[in-house]
Protein backbone atom coordinates (compact mmCIF):
# COMPACT_ATOMS: atom_id res chain seq x y z
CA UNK A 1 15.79 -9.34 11.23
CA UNK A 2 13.41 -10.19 8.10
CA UNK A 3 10.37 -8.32 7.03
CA UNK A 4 6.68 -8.89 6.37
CA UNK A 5 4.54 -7.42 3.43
CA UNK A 6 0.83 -6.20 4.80
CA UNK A 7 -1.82 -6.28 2.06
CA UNK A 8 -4.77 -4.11 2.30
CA UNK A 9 -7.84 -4.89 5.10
CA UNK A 10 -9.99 -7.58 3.08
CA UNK A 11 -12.84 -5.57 5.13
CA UNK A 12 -12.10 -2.59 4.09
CA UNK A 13 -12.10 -3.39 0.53
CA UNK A 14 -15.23 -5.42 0.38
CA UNK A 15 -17.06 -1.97 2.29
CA UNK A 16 -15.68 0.22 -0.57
CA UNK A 17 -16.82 -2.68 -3.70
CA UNK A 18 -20.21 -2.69 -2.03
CA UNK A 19 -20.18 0.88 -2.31
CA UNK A 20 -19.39 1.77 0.96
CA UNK A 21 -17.32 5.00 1.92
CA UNK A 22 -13.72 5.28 2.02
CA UNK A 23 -11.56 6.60 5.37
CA UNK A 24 -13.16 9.85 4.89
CA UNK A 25 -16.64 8.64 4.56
CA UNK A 26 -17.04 9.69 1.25
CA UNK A 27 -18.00 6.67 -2.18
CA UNK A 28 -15.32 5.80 -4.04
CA UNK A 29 -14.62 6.84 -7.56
CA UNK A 30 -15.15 4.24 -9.95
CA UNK A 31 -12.98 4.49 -13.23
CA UNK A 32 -12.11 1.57 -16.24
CA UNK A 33 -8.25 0.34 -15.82
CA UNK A 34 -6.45 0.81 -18.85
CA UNK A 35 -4.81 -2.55 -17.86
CA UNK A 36 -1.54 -2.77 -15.42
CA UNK A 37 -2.95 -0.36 -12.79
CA UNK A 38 -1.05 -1.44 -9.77
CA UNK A 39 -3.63 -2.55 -7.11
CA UNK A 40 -2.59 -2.58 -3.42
CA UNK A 41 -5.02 -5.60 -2.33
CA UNK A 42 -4.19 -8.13 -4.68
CA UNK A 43 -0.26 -6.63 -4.37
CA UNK A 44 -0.89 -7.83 -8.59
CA UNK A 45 -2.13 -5.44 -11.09
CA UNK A 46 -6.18 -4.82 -12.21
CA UNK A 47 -6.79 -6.19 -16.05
CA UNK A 48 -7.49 -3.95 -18.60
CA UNK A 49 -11.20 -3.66 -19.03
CA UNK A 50 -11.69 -4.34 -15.15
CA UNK A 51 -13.73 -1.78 -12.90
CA UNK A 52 -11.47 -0.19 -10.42
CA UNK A 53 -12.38 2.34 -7.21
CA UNK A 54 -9.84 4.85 -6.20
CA UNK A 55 -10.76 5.56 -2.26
CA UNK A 56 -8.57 7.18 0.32
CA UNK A 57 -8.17 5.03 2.90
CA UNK A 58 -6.85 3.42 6.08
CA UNK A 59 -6.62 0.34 4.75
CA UNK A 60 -4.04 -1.56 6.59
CA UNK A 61 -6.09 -2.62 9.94
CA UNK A 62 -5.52 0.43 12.20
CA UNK A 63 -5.97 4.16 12.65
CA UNK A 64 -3.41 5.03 10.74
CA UNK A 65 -4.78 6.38 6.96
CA UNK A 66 -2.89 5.44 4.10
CA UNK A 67 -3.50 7.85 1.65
CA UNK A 68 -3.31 10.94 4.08
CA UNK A 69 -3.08 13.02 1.29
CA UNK A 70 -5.69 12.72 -0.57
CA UNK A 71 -3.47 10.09 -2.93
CA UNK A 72 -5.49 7.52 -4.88
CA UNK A 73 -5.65 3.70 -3.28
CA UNK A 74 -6.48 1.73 -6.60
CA UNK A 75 -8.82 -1.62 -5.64
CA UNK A 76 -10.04 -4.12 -8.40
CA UNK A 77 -14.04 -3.68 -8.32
CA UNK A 78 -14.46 -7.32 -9.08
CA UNK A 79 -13.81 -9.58 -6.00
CA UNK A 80 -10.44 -10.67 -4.91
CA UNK A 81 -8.74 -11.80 -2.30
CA UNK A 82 -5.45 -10.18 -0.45
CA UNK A 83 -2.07 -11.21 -1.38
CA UNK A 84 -0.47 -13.92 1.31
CA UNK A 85 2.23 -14.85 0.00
CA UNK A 86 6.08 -14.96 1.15
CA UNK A 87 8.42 -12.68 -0.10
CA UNK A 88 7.70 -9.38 -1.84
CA UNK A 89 4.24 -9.13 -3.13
CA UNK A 90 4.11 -8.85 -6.77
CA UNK A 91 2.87 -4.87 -6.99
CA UNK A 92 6.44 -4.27 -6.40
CA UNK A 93 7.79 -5.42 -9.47
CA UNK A 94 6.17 -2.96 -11.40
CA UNK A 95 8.31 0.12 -11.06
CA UNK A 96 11.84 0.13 -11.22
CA UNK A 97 11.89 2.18 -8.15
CA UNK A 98 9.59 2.87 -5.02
CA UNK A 99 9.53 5.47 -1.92
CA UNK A 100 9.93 3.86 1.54
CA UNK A 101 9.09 5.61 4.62
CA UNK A 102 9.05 5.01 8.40
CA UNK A 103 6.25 5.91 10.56
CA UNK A 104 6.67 5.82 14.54
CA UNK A 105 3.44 4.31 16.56
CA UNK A 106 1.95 7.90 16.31
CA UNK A 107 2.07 7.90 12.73
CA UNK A 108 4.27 10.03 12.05
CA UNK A 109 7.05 10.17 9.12
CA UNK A 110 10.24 9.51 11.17
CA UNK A 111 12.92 11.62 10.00
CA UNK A 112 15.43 10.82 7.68
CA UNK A 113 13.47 7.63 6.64
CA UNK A 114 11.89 8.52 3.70
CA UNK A 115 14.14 7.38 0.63
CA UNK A 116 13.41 6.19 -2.78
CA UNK A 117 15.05 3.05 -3.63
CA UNK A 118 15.35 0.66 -6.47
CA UNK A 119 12.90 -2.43 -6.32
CA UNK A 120 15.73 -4.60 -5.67
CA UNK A 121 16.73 -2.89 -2.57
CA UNK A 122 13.36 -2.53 -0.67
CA UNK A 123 13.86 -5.33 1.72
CA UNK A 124 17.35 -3.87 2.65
CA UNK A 125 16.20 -0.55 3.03
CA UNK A 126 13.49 -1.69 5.07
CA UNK A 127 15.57 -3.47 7.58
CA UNK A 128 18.39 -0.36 7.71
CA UNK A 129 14.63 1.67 8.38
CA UNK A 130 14.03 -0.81 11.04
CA UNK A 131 17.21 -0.43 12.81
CA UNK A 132 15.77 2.98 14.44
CA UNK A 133 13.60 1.94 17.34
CA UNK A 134 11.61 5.15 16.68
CA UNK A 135 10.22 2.45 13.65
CA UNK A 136 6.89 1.07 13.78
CA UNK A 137 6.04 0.17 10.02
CA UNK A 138 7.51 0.96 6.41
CA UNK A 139 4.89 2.59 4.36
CA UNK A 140 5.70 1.87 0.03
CA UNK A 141 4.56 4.20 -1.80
CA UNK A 142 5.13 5.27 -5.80
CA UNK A 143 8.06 7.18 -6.32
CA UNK A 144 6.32 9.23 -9.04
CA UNK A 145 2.58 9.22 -8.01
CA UNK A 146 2.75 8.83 -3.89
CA UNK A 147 -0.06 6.15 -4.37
CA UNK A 148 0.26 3.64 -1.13
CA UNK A 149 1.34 0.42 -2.55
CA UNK A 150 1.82 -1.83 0.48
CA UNK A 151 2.80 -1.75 4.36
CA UNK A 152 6.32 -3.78 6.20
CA UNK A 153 6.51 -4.90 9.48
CA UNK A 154 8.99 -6.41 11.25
CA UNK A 155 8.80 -10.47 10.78
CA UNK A 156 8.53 -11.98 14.10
């Protein structure tokens, strides 16, 4: 079948840097990284020092909010651009283990989707995910924190 990894809306993060509001039209909130932060829309990790802004967000192009509840969407503050690369992005080889779970075209958690899974198995899991039609997109998410860390479609 194969997957695709979605980085975050390059629009959507430029509004927030420029100070912008967030899904929920509020500002973001700015804190210093203590280096390593994971950061969705580089699918890399902010350098210590760097300005980050942790906005809630529907950050993946569509209605559908990332950070429903109220979790934190880490973005570098200084400029960069999305991660486009084949494979799996690079913020998920950070943890040794992340939650996956399917959402239907309503956004809704399909049940018995949600699973956490070692970082080795997310493109399997994925696919098995994918095998219920009910499946629109994989959401990955921290399996400690719940922090979005990146979006899978079906390759095709």
């Amino acid at each position: 079948m194969g997957v695709r990894f979605l980085s975050c809306d390059q629009g959507f993060v430029d509004q927030v840097r420029a100070g912008g509001p967030d899904a929920y039209g509020l500002p973001a909130e700015r804190v210093v990284s203590d280096g390593g932060k994971p950061v969705p829309v580089l699918s890399g990790s902010c350098a210590r020092g760097g300005g980050d802004a942790d906005p809630s967000g529907a950050a993946v192009s569509g209605d559908a909010a990332l950070c429903r509840d109220g979790a934190d969407l880490s973005l570098c503050s200084d400029h960069c651009k999305a991660w486009t690369g084949a494979g799996v992005p690079p913020v998920l080889t950070t943890s040794p283990d992340y939650l996956l779970k399917g959402y239907s075209g309503e956004n809704r958690i399909v049940d018995g989707t949600s699973r956490i899974v070692a970082k080795h198995e997310i493109v399997a899991r994925a696919e098995e995910v994918f095998a219920d039609p009910r499946v629109d997109y994989v959401d990955v998410r921290s399996a400690r924190n719940n922090c979005f860390q990146t979006r899978i479609v079906r390759a095709s």
